[in-house]
Protein backbone atom coordinates (compact mmCIF):
# COMPACT_ATOMS: atom_id res chain seq x y z
CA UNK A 1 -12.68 5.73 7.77
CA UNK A 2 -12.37 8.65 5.06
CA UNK A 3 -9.44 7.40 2.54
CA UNK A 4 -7.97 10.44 1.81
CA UNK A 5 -6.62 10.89 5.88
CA UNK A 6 -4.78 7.93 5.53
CA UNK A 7 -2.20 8.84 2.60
CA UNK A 8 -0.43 10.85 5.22
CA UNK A 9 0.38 7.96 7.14
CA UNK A 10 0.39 5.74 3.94
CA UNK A 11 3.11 8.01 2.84
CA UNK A 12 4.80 7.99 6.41
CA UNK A 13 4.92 3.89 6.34
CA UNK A 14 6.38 3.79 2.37
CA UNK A 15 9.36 5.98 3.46
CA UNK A 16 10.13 3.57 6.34
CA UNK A 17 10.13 0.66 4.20
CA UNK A 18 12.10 2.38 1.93
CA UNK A 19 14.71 2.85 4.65
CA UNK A 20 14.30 -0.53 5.64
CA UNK A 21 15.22 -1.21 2.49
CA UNK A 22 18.64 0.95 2.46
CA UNK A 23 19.26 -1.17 5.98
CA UNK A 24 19.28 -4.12 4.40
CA UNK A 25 21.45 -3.69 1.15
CA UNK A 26 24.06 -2.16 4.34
CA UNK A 27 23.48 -5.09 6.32
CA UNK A 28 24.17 -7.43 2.84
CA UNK A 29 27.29 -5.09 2.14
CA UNK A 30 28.72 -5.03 5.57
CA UNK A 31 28.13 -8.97 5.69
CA UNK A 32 29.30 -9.57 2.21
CA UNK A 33 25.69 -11.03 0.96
CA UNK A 34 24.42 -10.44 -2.41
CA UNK A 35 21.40 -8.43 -1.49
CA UNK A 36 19.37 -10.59 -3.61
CA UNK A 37 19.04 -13.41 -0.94
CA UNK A 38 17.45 -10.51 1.77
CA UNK A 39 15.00 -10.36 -1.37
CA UNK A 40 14.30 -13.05 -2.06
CA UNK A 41 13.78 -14.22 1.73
CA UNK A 42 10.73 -15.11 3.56
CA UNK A 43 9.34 -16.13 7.01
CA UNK A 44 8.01 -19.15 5.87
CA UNK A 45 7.89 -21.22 2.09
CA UNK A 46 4.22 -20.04 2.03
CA UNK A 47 4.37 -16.49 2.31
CA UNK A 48 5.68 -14.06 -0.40
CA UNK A 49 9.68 -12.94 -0.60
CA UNK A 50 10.66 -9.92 0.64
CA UNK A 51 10.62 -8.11 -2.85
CA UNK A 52 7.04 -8.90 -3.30
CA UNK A 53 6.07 -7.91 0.01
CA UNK A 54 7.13 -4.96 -0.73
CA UNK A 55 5.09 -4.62 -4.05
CA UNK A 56 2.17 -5.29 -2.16
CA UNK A 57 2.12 -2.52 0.24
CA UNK A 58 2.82 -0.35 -2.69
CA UNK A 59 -0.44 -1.73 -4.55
CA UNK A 60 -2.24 -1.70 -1.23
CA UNK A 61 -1.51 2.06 -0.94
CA UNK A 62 -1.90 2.80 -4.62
CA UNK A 63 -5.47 1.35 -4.62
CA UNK A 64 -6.49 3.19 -1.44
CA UNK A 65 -5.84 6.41 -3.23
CA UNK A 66 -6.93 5.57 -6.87
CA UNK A 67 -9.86 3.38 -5.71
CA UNK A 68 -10.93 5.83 -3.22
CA UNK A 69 -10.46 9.40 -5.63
CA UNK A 70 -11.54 7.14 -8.79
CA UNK A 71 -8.71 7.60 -10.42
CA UNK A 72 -6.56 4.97 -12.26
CA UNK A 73 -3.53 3.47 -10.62
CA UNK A 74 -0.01 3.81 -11.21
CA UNK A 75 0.68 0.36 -13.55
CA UNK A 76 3.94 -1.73 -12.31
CA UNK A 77 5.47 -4.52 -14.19
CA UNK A 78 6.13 -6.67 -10.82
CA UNK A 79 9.64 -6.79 -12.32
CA UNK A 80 11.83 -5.01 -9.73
CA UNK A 81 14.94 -7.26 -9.31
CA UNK A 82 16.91 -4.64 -6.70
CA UNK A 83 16.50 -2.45 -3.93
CA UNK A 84 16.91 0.65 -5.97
CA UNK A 85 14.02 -0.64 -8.20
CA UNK A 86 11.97 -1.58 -5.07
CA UNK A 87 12.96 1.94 -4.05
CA UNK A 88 11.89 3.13 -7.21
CA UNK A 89 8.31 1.98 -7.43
CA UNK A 90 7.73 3.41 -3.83
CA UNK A 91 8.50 6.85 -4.75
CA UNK A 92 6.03 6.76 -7.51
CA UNK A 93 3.27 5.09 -5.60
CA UNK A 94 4.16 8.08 -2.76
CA UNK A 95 4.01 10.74 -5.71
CA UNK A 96 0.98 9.47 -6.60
CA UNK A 97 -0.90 10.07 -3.49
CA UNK A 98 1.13 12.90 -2.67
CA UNK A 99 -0.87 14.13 -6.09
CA UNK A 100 -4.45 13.54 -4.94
CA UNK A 101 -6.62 16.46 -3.59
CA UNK A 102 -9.26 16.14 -0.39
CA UNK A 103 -12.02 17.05 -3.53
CA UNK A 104 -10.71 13.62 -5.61
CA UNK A 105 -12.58 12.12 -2.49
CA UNK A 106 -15.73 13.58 -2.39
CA UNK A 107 -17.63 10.25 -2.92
CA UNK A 108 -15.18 7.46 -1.90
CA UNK A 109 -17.43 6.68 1.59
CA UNK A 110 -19.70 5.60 -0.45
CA UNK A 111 -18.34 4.46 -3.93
CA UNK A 112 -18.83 0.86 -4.60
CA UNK A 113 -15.35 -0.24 -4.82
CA UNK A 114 -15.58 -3.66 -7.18
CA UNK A 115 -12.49 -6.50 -6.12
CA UNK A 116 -11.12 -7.73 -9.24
CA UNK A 117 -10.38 -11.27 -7.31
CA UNK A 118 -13.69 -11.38 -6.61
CA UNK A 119 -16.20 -11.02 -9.74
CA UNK A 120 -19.30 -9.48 -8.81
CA UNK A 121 -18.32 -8.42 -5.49
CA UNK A 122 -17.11 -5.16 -3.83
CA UNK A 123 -17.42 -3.02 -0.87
CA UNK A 124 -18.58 0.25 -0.06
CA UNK A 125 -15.56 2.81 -0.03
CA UNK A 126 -15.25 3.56 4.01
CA UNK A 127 -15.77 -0.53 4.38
CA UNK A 128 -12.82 -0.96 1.29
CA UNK A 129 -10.87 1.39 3.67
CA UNK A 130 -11.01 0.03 6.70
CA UNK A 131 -12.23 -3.66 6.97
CA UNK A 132 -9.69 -4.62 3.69
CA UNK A 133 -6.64 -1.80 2.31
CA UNK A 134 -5.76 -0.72 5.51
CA UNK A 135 -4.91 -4.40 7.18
CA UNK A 136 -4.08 -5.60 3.86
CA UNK A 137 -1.39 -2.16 3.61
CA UNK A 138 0.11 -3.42 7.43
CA UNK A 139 -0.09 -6.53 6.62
CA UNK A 140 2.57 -6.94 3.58
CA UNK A 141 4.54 -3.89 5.69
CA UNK A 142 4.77 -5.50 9.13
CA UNK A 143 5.95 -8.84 7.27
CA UNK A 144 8.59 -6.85 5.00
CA UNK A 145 9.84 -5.16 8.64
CA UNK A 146 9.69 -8.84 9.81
CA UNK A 147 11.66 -10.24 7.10
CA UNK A 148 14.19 -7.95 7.51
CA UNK A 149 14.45 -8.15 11.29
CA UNK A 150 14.49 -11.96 10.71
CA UNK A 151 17.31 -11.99 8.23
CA UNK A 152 19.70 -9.51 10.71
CA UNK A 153 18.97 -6.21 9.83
CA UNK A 154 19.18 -4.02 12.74
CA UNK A 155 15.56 -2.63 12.72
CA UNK A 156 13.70 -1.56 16.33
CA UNK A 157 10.19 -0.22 17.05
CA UNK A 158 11.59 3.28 15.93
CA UNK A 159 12.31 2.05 12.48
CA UNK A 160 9.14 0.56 11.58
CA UNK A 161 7.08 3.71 13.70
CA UNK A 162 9.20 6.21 12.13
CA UNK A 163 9.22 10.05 12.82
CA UNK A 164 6.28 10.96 15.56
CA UNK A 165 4.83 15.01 15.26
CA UNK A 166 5.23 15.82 18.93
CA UNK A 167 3.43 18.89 20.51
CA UNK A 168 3.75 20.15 23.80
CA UNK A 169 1.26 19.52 26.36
């Protein structure tokens, strides 16, 4: 799996979270919630809060692009406390890949991609791609979607598919 043909759809997925995101401050609004309580919710005590979710796609896309054009990642705090902030942090993740050329890739199929959690291990860049970043992306995406969706918020398959490029056939 080449990582630079995924940031398209990387991209795609980090706008529909971010509207996600606008659906549930409405949904708090219209229901008189402090949006802080759809952050801080989860499916279940062991899993991470919405707001981290969140933070974890965004490092999940980051690292796809910086690992995979050896560049250096955008650097977060992991101190968003809002939706605005959350919103925040996934335009500049989506800048950042937005700012990455096919040529930054020329090696990443084959770069030895080093995991931090895991000292003296790695995988090779198309294995990084598609065995860990990708599921790990969908992962921490699908649960903030599922959060949401769990809490209220209006969300169908259309919200977490988003926008299809149809062409006649």
């Amino acid at each position: 799996m080449n990582a630079y043909e995924t940031l398209p759809q990387l991209c795609k997925m980090l706008d529909n979270m971010s509207r996600w995101l606008d659906a549930g401050e409405a949904y708090a609004k219209k229901k008189n919630v402090d949006p802080k309580i759809l952050l801080n919710a989860r499916l279940f005590v062991d899993q991470y809060p919405l707001y981290r979710q969140v933070q974890a796609a965004c490092d999940a896309a980051k690292f796809v692009g910086a690992r995979g054009a050896n560049k250096e990642a955008p650097k977060h705090a992991d101190d968003e406390q809002n939706v605005e902030q959350l919103k925040n942090r996934i335009r500049e993740v989506r800048a950042f890949l937005e700012g990455l050329k096919e040529s930054d890739f020329a090696n990443a199929a084959t770069t030895k991609i080093p995991l931090p959690w895991m000292p003296g291990k790695g995988l090779v860049g198309r294995d990084y791609v598609a065995q860990l970043a990708i599921p790990n992306f969908f992962f921490h995406t699908t649960t903030a979607y599922s959060i949401l969706r769990h809490t209220g918020v209006e969300l169908g398959k259309a919200d977490y598919v988003g926008n299809l490029d149809f062409i006649d056939v």
